[in-house]
Protein backbone atom coordinates (compact mmCIF):
# COMPACT_ATOMS: atom_id res chain seq x y z
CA UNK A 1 117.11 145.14 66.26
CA UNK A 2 118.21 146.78 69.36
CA UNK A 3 116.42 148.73 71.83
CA UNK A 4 117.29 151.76 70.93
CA UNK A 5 115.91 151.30 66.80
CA UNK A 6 112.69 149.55 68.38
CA UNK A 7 112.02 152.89 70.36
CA UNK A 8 112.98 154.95 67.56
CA UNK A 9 110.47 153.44 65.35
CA UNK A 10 108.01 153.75 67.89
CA UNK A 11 108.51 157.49 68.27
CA UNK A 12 108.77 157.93 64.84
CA UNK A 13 105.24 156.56 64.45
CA UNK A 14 103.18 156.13 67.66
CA UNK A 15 99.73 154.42 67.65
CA UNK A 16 96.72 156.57 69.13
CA UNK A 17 95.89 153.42 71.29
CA UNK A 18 97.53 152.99 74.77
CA UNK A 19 97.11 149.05 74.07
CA UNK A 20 98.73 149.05 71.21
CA UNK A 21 101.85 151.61 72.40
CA UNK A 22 102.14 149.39 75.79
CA UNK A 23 102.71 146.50 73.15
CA UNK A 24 105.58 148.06 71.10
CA UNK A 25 106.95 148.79 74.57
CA UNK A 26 106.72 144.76 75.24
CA UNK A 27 107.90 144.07 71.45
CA UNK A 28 111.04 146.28 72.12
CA UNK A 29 111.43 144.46 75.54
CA UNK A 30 111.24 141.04 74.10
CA UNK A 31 114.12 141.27 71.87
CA UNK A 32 116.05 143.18 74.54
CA UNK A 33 115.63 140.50 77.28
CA UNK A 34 117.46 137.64 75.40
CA UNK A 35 120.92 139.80 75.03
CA UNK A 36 121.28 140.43 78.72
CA UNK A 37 124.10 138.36 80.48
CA UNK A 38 124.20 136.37 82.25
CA UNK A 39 121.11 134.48 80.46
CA UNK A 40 117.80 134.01 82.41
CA UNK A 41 115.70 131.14 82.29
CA UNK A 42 112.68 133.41 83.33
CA UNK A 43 112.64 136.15 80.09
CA UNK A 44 108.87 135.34 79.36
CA UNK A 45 107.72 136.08 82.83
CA UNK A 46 110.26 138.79 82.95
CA UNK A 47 108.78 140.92 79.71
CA UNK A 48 105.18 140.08 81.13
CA UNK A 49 105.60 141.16 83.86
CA UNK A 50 107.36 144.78 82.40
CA UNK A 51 103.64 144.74 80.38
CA UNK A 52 101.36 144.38 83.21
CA UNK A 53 103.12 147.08 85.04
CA UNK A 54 102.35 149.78 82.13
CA UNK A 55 98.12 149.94 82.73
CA UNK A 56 97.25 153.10 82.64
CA UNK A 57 100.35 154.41 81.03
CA UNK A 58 99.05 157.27 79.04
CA UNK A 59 97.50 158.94 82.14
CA UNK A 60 98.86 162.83 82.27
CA UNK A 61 102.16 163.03 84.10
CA UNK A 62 102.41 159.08 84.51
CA UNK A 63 104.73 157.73 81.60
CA UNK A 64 108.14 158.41 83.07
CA UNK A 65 106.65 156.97 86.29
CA UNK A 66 105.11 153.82 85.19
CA UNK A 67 108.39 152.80 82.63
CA UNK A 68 110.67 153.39 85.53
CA UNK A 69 107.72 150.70 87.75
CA UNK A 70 107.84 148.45 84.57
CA UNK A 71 111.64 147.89 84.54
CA UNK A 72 111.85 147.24 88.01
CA UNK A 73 109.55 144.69 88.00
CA UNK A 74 111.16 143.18 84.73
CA UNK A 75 114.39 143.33 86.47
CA UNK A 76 113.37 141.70 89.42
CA UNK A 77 111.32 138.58 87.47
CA UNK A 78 115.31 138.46 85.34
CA UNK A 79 117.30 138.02 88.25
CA UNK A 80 115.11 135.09 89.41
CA UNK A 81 115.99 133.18 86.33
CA UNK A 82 119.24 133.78 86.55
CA UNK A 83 119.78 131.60 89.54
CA UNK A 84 120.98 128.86 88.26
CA UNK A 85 124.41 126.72 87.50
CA UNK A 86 127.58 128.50 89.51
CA UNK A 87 125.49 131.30 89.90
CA UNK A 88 123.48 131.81 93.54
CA UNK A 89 121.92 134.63 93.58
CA UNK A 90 121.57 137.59 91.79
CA UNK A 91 120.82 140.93 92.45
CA UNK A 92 118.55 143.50 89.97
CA UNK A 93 120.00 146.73 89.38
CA UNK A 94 119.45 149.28 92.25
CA UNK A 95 116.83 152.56 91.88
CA UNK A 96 115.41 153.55 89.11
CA UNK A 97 116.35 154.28 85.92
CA UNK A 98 115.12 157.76 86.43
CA UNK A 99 113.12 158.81 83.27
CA UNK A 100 111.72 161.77 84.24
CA UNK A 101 114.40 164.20 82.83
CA UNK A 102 113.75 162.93 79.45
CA UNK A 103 109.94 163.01 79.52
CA UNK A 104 110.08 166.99 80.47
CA UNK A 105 110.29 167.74 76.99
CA UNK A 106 107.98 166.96 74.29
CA UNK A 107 110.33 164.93 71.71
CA UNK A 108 112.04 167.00 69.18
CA UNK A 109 113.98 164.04 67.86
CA UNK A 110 113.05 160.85 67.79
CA UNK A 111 116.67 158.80 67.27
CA UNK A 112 118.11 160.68 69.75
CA UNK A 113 115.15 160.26 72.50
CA UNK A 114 115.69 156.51 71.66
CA UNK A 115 119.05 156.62 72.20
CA UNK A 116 118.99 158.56 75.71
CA UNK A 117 116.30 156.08 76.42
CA UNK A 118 118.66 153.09 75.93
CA UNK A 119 121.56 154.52 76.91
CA UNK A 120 119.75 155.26 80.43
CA UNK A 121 118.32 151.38 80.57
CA UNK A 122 121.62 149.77 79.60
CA UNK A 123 123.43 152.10 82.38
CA UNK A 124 120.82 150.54 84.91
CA UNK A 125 120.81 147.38 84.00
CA UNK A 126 124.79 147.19 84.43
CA UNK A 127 123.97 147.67 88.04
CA UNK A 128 122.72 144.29 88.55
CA UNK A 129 124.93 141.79 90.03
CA UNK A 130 125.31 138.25 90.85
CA UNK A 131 126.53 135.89 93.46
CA UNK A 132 128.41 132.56 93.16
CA UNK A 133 129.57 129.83 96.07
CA UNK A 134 132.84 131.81 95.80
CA UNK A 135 131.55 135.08 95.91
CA UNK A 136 131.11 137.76 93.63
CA UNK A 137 129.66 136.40 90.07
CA UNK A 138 128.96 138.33 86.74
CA UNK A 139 127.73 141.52 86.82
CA UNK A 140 124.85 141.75 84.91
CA UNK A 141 125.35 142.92 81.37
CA UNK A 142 122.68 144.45 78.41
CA UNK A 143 122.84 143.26 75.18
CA UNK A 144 126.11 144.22 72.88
């Protein structure tokens, strides 16, 4: 599955419990993690880290707010993990991925919501870069 069909089913048919929406967040996050490049050795702490960040998500006015907190700090646990063989560092991807112009509107259509959704997050997470002994590394990449 790919990000954008796990947020498409979710807005298809969202649960009435914040718990249980912050988890099909996480669900759509775990099997998005493993398809960015290069590969990180810390994905686990990387999508727990995305789920701790989303308390108190349904609070009024908070959503696009707390998703653009919860990638940041998934992107930032990534890039630790991806320190490793050539590569020295590595960089998350810079700002945010700004949310807020898609949660003005009440969702009219859920396939395309998911799709601006992970068009937005794959955009962002391009940013990222990497660092090798020679210089510039990989840039990051999201999932094909």
């Amino acid at each position: 599955m790919s990000l954008s069909s796990d947020l498409e089913a979710l807005f298809k048919n969202p649960p009435a419990a914040e718990d249980a929406v912050i988890q099909k967040w996480t669900d759509a996050m775990t099997n998005y993690t493993p398809g960015v490049t290069p590969p990180s050795t810390a994905g686990t702490g990387a999508v727990n880290a995305f789920k701790a960040a989303l308390t108190g998500f349904s609070q009024a006015n908070q959503a696009a707010t707390d998703l653009e907190n919860a990638f940041k700090a998934w992107a930032a646990a990534l890039a630790l993990g991806m320190i490793t063989g050539t590569i020295t560092g590595s960089t998350p991807p810079s700002g945010q991925v700004t949310f807020s112009s898609l949660f003005s509107n009440p969702i009219a259509n859920a396939t395309t919501r998911a799709s601006d959704i992970a068009g937005k997050v794959n955009t962002w997470v391009a940013t990222g870069v990497t660092t090798t002994a020679a210089g510039a590394g990989p840039p990051w990449a999201p999932p094909p």
